[in-house]
PDB file of N, CA and C in Angstrom:
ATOM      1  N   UNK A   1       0.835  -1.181   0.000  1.00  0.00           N
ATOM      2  CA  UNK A   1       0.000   0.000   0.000  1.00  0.00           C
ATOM      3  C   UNK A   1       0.882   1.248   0.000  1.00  0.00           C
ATOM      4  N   UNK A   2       0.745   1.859  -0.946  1.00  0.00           N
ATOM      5  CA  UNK A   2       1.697   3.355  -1.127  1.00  0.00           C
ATOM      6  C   UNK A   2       0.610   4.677  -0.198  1.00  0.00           C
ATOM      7  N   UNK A   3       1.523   5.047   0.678  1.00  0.00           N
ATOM      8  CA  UNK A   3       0.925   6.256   1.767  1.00  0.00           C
ATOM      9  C   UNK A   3       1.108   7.201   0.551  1.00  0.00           C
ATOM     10  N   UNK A   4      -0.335   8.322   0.622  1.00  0.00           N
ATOM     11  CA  UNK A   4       0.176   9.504  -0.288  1.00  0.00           C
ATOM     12  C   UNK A   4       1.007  10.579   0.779  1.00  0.00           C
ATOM     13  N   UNK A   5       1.921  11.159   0.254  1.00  0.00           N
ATOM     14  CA  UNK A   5       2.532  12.382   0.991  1.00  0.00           C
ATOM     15  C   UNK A   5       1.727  13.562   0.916  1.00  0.00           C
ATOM     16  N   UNK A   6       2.240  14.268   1.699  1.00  0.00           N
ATOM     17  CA  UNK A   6       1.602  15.904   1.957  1.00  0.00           C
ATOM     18  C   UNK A   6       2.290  16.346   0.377  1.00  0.00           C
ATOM     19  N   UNK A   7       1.811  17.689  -0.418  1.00  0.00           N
ATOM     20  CA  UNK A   7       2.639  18.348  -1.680  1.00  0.00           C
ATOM     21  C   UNK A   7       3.723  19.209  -1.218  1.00  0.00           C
ATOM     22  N   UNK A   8       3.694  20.295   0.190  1.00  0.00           N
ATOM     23  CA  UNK A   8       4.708  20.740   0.531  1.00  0.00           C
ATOM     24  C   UNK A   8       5.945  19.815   1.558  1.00  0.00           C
ATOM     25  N   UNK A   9       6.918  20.576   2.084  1.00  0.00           N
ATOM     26  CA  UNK A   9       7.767  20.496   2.645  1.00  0.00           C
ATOM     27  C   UNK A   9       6.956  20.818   4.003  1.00  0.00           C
ATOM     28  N   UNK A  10       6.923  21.720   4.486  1.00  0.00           N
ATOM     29  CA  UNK A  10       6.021  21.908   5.776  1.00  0.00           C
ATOM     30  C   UNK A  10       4.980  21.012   6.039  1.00  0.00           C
ATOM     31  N   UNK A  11       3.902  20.411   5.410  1.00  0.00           N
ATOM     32  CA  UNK A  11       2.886  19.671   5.414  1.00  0.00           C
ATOM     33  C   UNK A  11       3.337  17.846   6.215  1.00  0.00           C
ATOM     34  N   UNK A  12       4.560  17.651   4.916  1.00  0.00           N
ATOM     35  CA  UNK A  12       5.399  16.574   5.138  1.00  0.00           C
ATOM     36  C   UNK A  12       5.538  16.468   6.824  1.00  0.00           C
ATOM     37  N   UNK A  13       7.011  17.743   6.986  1.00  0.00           N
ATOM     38  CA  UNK A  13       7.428  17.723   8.734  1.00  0.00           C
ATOM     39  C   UNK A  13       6.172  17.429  10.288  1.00  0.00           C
ATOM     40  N   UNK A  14       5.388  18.236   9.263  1.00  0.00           N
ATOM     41  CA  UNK A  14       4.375  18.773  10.358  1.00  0.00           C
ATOM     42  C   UNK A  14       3.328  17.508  10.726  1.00  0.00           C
ATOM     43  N   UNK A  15       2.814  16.789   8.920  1.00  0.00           N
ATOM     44  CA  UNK A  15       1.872  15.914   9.171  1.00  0.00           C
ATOM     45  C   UNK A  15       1.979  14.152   9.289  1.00  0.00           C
ATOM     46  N   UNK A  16       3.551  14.065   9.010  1.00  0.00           N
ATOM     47  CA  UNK A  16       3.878  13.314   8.947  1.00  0.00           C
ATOM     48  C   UNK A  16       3.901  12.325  10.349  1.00  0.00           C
ATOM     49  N   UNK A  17       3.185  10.745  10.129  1.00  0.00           N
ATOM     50  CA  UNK A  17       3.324  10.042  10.744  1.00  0.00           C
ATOM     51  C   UNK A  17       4.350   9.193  11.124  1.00  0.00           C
ATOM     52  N   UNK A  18       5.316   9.065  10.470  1.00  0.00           N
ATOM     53  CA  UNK A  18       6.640   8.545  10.682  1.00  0.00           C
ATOM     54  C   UNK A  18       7.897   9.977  11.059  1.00  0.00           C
ATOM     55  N   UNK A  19       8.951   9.325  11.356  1.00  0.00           N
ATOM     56  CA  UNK A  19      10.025  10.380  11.289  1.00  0.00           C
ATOM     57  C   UNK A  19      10.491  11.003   9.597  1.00  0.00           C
ATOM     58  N   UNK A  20      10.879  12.308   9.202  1.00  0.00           N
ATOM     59  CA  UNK A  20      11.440  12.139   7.917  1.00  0.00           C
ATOM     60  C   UNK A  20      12.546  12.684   8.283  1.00  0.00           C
ATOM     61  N   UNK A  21      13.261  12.454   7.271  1.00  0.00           N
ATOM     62  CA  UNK A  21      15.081  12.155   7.373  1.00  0.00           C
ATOM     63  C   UNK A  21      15.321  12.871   6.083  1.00  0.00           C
ATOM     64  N   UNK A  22      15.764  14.241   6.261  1.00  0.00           N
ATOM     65  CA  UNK A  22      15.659  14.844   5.166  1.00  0.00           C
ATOM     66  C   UNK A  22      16.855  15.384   4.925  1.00  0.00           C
ATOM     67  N   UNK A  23      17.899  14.898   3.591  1.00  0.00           N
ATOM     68  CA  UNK A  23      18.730  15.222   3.155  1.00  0.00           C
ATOM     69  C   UNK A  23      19.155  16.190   2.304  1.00  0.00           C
ATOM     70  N   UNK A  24      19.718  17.339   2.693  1.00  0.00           N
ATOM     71  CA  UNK A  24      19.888  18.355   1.987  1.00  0.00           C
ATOM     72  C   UNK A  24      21.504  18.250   1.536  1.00  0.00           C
ATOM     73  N   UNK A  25      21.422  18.753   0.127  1.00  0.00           N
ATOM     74  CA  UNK A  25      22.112  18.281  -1.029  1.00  0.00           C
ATOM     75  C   UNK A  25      22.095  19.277  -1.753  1.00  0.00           C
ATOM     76  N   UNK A  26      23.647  19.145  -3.054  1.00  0.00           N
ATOM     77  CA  UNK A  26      22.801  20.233  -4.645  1.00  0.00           C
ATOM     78  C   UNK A  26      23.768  19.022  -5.605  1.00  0.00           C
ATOM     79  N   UNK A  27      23.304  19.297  -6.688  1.00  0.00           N
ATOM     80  CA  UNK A  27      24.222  18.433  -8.016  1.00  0.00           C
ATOM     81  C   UNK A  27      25.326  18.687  -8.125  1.00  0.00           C
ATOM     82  N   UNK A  28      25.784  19.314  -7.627  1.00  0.00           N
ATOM     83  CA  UNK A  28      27.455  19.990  -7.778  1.00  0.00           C
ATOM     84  C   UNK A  28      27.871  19.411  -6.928  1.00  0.00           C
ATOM     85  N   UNK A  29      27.627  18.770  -5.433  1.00  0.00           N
ATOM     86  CA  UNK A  29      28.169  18.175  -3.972  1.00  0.00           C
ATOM     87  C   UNK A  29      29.088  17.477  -4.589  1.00  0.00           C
ATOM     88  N   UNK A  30      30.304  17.300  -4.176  1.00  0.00           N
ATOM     89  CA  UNK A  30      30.844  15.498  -4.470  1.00  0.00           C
ATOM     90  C   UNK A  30      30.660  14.900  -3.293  1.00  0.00           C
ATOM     91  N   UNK A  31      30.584  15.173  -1.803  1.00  0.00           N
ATOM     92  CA  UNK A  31      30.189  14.704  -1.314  1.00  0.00           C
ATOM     93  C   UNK A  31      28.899  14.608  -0.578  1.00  0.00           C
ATOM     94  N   UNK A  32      28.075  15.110  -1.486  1.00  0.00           N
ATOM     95  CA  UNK A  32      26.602  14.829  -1.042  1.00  0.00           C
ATOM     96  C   UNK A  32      26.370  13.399  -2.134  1.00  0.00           C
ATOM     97  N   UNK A  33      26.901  13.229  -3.467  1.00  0.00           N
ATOM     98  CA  UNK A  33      27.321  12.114  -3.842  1.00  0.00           C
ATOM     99  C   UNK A  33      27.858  11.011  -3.430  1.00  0.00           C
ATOM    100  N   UNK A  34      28.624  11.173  -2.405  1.00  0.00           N
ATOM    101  CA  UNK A  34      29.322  10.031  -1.861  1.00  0.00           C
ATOM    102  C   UNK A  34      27.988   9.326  -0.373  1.00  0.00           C
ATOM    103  N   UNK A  35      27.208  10.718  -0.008  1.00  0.00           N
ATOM    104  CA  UNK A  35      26.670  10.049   0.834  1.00  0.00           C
ATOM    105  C   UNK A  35      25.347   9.341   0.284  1.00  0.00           C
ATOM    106  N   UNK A  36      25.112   9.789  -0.561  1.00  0.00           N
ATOM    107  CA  UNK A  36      23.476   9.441  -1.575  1.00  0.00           C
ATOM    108  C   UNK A  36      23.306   7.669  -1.273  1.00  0.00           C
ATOM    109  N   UNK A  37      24.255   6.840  -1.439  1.00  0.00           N
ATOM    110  CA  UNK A  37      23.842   5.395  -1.200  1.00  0.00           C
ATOM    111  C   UNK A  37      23.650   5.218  -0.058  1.00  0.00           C
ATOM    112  N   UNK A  38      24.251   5.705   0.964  1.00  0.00           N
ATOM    113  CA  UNK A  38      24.105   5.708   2.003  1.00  0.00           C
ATOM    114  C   UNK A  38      22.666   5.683   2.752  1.00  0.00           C
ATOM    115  N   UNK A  39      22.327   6.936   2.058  1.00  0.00           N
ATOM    116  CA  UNK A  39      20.877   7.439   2.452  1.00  0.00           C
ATOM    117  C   UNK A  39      19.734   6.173   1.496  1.00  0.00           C
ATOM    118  N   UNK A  40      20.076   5.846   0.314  1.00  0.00           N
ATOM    119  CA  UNK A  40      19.435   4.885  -0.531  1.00  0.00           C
ATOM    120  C   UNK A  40      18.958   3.872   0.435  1.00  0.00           C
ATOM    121  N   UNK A  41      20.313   3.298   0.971  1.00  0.00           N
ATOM    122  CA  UNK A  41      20.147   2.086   1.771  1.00  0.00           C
ATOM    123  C   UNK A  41      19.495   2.114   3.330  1.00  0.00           C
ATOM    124  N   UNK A  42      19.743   3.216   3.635  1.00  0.00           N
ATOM    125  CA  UNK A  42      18.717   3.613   4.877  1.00  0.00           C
ATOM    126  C   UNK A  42      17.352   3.795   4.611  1.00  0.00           C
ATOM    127  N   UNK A  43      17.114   4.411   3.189  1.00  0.00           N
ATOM    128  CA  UNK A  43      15.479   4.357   3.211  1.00  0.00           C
ATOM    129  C   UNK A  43      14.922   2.805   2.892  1.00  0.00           C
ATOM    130  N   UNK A  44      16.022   2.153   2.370  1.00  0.00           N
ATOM    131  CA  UNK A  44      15.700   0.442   2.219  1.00  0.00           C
ATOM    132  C   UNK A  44      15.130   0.014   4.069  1.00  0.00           C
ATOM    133  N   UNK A  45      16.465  -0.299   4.736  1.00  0.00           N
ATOM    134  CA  UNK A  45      16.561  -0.679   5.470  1.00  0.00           C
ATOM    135  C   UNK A  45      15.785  -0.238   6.454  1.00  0.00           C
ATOM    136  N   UNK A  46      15.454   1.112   6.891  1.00  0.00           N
ATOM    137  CA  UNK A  46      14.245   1.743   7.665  1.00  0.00           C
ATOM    138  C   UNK A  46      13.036   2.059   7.083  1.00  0.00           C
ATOM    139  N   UNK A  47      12.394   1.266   6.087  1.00  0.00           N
ATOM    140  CA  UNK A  47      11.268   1.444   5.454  1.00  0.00           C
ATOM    141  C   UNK A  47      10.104   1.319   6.200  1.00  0.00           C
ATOM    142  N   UNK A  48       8.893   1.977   6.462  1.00  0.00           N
ATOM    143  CA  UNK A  48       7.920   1.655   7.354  1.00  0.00           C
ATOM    144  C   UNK A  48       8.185   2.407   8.697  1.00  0.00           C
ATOM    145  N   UNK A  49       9.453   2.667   8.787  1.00  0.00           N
ATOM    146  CA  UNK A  49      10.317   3.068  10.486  1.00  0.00           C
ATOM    147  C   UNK A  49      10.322   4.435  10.476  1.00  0.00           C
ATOM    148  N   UNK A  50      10.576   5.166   9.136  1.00  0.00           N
ATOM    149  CA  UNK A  50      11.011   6.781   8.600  1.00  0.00           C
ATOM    150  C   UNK A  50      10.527   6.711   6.888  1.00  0.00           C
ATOM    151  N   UNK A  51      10.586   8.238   7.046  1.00  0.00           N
ATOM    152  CA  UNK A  51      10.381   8.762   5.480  1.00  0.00           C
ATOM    153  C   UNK A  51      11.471   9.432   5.032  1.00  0.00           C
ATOM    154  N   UNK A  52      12.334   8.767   4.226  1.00  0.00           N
ATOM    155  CA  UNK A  52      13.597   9.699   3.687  1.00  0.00           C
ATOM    156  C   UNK A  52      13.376  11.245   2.113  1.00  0.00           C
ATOM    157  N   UNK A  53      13.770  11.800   2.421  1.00  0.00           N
ATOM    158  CA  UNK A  53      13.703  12.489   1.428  1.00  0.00           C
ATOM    159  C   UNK A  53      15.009  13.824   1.198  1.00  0.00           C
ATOM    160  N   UNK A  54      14.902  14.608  -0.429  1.00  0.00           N
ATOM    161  CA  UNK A  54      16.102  14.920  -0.216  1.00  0.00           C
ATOM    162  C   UNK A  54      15.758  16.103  -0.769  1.00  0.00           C
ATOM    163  N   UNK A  55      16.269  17.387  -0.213  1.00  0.00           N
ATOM    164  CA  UNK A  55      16.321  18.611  -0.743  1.00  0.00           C
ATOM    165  C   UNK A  55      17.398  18.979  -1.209  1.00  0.00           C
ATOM    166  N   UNK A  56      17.330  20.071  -2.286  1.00  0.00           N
ATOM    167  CA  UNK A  56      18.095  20.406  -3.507  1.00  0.00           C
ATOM    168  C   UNK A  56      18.576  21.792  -2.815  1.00  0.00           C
ATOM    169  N   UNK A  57      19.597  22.320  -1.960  1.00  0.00           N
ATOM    170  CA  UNK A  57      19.709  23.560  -1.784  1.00  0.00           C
ATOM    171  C   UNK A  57      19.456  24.419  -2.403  1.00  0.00           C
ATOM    172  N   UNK A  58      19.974  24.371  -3.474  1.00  0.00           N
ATOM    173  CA  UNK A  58      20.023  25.042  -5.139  1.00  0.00           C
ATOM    174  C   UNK A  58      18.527  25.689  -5.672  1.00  0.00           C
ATOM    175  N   UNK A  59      17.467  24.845  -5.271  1.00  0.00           N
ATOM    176  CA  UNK A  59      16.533  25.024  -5.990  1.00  0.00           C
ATOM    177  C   UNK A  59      15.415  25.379  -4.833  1.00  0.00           C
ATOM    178  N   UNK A  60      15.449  25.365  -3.251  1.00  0.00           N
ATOM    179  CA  UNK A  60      14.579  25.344  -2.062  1.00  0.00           C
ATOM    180  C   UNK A  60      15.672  26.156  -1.370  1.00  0.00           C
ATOM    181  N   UNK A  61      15.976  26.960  -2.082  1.00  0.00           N
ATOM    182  CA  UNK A  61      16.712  27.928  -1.089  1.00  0.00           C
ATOM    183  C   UNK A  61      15.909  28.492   0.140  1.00  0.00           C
ATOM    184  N   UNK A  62      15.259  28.942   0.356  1.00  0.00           N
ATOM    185  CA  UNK A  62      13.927  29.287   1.420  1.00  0.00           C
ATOM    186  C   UNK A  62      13.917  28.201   2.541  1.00  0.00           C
ATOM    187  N   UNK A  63      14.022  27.395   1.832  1.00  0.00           N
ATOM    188  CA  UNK A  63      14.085  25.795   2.841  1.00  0.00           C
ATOM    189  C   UNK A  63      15.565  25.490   3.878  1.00  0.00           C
ATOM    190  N   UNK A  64      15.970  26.091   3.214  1.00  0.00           N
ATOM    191  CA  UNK A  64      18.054  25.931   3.273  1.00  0.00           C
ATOM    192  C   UNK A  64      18.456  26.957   4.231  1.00  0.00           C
ATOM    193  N   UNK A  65      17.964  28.617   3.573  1.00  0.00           N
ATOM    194  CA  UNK A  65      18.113  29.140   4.492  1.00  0.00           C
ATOM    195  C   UNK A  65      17.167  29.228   5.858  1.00  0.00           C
ATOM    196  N   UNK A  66      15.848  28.883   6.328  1.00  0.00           N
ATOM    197  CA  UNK A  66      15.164  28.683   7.302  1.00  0.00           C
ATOM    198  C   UNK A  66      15.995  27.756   8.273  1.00  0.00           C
ATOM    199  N   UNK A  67      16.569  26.568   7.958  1.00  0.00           N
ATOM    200  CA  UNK A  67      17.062  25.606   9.143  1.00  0.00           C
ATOM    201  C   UNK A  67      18.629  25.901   8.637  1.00  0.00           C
ATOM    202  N   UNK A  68      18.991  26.939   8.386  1.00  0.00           N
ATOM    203  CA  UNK A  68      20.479  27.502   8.706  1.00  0.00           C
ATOM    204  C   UNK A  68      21.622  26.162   7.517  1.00  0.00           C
ATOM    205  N   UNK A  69      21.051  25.867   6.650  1.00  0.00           N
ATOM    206  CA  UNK A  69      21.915  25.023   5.928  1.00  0.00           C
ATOM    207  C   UNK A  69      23.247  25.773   4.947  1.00  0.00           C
ATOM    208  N   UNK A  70      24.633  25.355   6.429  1.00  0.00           N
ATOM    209  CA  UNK A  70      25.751  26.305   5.925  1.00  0.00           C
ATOM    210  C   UNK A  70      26.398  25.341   4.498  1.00  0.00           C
ATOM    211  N   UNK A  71      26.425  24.292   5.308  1.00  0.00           N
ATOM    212  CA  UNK A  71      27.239  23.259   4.503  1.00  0.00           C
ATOM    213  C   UNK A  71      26.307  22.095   4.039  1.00  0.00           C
ATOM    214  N   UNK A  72      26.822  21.534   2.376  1.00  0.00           N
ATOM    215  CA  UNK A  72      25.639  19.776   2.700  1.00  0.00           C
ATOM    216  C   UNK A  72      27.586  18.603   2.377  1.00  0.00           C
ATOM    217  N   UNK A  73      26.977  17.914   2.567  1.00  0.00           N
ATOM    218  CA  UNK A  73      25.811  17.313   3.070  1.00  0.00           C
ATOM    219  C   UNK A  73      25.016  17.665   4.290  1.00  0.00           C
ATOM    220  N   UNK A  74      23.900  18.296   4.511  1.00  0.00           N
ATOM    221  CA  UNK A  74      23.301  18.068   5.999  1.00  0.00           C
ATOM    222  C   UNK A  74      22.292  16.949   6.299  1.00  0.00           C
ATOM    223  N   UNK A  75      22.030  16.543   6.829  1.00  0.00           N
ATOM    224  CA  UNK A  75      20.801  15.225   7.372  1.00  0.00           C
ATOM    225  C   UNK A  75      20.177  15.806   8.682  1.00  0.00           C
ATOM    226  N   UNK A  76      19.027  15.973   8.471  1.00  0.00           N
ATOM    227  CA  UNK A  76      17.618  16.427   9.352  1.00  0.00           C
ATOM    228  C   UNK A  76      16.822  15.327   9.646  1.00  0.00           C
ATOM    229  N   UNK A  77      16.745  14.784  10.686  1.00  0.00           N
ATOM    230  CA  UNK A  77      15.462  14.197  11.570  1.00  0.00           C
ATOM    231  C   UNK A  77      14.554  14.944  11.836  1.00  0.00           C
ATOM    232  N   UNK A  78      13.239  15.140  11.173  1.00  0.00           N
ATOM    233  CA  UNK A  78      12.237  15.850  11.658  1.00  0.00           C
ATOM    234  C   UNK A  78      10.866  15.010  12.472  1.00  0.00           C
ATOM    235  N   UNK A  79      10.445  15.123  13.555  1.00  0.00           N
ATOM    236  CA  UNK A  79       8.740  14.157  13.831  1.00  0.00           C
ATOM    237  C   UNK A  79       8.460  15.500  13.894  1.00  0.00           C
ATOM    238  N   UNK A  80       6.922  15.622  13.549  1.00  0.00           N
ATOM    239  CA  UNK A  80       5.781  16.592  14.372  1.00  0.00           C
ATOM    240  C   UNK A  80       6.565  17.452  14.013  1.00  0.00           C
ATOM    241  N   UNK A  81       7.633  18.026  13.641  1.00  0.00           N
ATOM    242  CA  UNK A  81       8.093  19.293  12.959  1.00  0.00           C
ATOM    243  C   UNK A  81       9.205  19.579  14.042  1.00  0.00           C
ATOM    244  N   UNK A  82       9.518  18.560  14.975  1.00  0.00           N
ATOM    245  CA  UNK A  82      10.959  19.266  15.825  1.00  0.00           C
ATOM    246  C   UNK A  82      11.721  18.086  15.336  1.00  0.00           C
ATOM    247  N   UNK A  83      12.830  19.136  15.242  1.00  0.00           N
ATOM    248  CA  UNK A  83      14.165  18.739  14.661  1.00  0.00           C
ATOM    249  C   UNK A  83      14.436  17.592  15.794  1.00  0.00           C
ATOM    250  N   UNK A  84      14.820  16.518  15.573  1.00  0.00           N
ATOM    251  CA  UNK A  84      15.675  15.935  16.263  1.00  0.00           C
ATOM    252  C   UNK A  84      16.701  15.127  16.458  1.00  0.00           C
ATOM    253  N   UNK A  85      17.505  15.548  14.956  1.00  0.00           N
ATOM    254  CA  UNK A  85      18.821  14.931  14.613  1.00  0.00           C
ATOM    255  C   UNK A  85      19.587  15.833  13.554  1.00  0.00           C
ATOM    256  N   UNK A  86      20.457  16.409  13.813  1.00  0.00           N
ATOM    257  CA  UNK A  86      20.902  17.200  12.552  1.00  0.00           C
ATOM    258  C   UNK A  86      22.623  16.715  12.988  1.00  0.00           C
ATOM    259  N   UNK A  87      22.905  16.132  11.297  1.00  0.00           N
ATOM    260  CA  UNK A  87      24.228  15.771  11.024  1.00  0.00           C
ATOM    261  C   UNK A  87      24.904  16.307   9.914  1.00  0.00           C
ATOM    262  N   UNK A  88      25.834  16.971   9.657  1.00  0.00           N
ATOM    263  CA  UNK A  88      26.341  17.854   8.604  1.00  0.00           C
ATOM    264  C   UNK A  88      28.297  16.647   7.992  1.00  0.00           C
ATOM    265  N   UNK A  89      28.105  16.606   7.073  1.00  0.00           N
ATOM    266  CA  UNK A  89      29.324  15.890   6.104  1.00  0.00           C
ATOM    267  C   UNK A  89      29.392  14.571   5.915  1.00  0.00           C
ATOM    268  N   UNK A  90      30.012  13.726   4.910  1.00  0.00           N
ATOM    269  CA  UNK A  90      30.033  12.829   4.500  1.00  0.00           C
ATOM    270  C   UNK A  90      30.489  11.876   5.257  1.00  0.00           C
ATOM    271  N   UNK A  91      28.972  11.301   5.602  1.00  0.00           N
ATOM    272  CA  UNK A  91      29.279  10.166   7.026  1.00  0.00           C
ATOM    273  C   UNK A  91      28.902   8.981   6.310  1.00  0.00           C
ATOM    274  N   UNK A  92      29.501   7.893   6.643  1.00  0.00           N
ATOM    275  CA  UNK A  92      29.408   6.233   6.069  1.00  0.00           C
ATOM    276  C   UNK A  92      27.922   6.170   6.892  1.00  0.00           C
ATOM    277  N   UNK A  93      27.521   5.238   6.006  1.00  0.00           N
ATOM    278  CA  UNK A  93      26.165   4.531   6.505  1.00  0.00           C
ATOM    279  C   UNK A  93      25.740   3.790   7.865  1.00  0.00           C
ATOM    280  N   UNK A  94      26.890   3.595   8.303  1.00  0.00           N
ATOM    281  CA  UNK A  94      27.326   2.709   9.876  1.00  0.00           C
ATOM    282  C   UNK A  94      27.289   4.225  10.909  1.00  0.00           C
ATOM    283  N   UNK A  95      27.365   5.401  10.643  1.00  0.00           N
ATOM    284  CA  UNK A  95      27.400   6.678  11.582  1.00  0.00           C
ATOM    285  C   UNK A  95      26.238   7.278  11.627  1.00  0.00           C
ATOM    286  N   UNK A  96      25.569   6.989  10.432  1.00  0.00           N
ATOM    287  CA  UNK A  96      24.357   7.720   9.880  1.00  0.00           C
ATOM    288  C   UNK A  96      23.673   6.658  10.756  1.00  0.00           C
ATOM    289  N   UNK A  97      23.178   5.463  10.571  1.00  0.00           N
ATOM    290  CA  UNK A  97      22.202   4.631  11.153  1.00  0.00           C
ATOM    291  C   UNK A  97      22.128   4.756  12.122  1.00  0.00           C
ATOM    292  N   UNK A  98      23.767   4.658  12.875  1.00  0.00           N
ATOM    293  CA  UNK A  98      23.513   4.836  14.477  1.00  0.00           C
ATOM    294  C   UNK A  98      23.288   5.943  15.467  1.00  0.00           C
ATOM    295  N   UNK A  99      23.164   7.190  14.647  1.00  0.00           N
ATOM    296  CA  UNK A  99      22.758   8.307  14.963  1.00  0.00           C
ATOM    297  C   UNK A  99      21.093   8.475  15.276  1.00  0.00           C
ATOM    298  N   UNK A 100      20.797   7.805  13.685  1.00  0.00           N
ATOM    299  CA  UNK A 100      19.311   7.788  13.629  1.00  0.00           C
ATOM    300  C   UNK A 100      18.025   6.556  14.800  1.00  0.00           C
ATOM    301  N   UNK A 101      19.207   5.580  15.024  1.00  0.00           N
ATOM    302  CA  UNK A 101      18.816   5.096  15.620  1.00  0.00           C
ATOM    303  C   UNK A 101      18.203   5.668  17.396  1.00  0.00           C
ATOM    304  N   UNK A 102      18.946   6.545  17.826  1.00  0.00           N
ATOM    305  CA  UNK A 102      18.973   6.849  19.032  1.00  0.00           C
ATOM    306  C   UNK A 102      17.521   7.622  18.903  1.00  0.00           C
ATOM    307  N   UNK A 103      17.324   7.958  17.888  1.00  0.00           N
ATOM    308  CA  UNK A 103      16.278   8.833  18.036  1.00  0.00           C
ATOM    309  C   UNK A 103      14.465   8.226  17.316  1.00  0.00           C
ATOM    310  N   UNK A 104      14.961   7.181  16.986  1.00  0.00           N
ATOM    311  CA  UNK A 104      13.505   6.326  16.845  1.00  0.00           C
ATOM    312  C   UNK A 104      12.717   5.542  17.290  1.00  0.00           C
ATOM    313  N   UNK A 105      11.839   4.918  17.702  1.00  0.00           N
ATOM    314  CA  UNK A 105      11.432   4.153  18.646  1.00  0.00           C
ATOM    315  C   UNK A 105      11.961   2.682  17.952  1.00  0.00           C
ATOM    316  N   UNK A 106      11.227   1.912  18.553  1.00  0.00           N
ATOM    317  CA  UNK A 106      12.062   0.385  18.809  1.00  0.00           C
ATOM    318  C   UNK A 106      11.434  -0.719  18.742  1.00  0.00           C
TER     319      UNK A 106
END
């Protein structure tokens, strides 16, 4: 069964029943590239658990500058719209999980 999403970004944070894990990125990164599988395999592996998704600095600037995005890679844990994981640079998938882990239920 495919959940429909909210159309905005706010709607998502705010109405969202799972955690979303929102990766902010632009096409130029090399290492927002290096972390992209990373994040692939986390939305595999935490499917049902979180909602991954990925913002384009470049193009949601409004979005970028609101939660202070100096550098990407950044990674945002959002529930109910409070932040509750923010990780900034190219972290292996083994740093990323266990970060995210602390902050999801069980």
């Amino acid at each position: 069964m495919r959940t429909t999403l909210p159309k905005s970004f706010d709607a998502l944070i705010v109405e969202s029943k799972l955690p979303v894990l929102v990766d902010f990125w632009a096409e130029w990164c090399g290492a927002c590239k290096m972390v992209s599988p990373a994040i692939s395999r986390i939305a595999r592996d935490l499917k049902g658990r979180i909602i991954t998704i990925k913002v384009n600095v470049d193009k949601k600037q409004d979005i970028a500058v609101r939660y202070q995005i100096t550098g990407i890679p950044t990674l945002m844990l959002f529930y109910k719209s409070k932040i509750l994981m923010r990780l900034s640079g190219a972290l292996p998938y083994e740093s990323i999980r266990a970060e995210l882990e602390k902050h999801l239920p069980h």
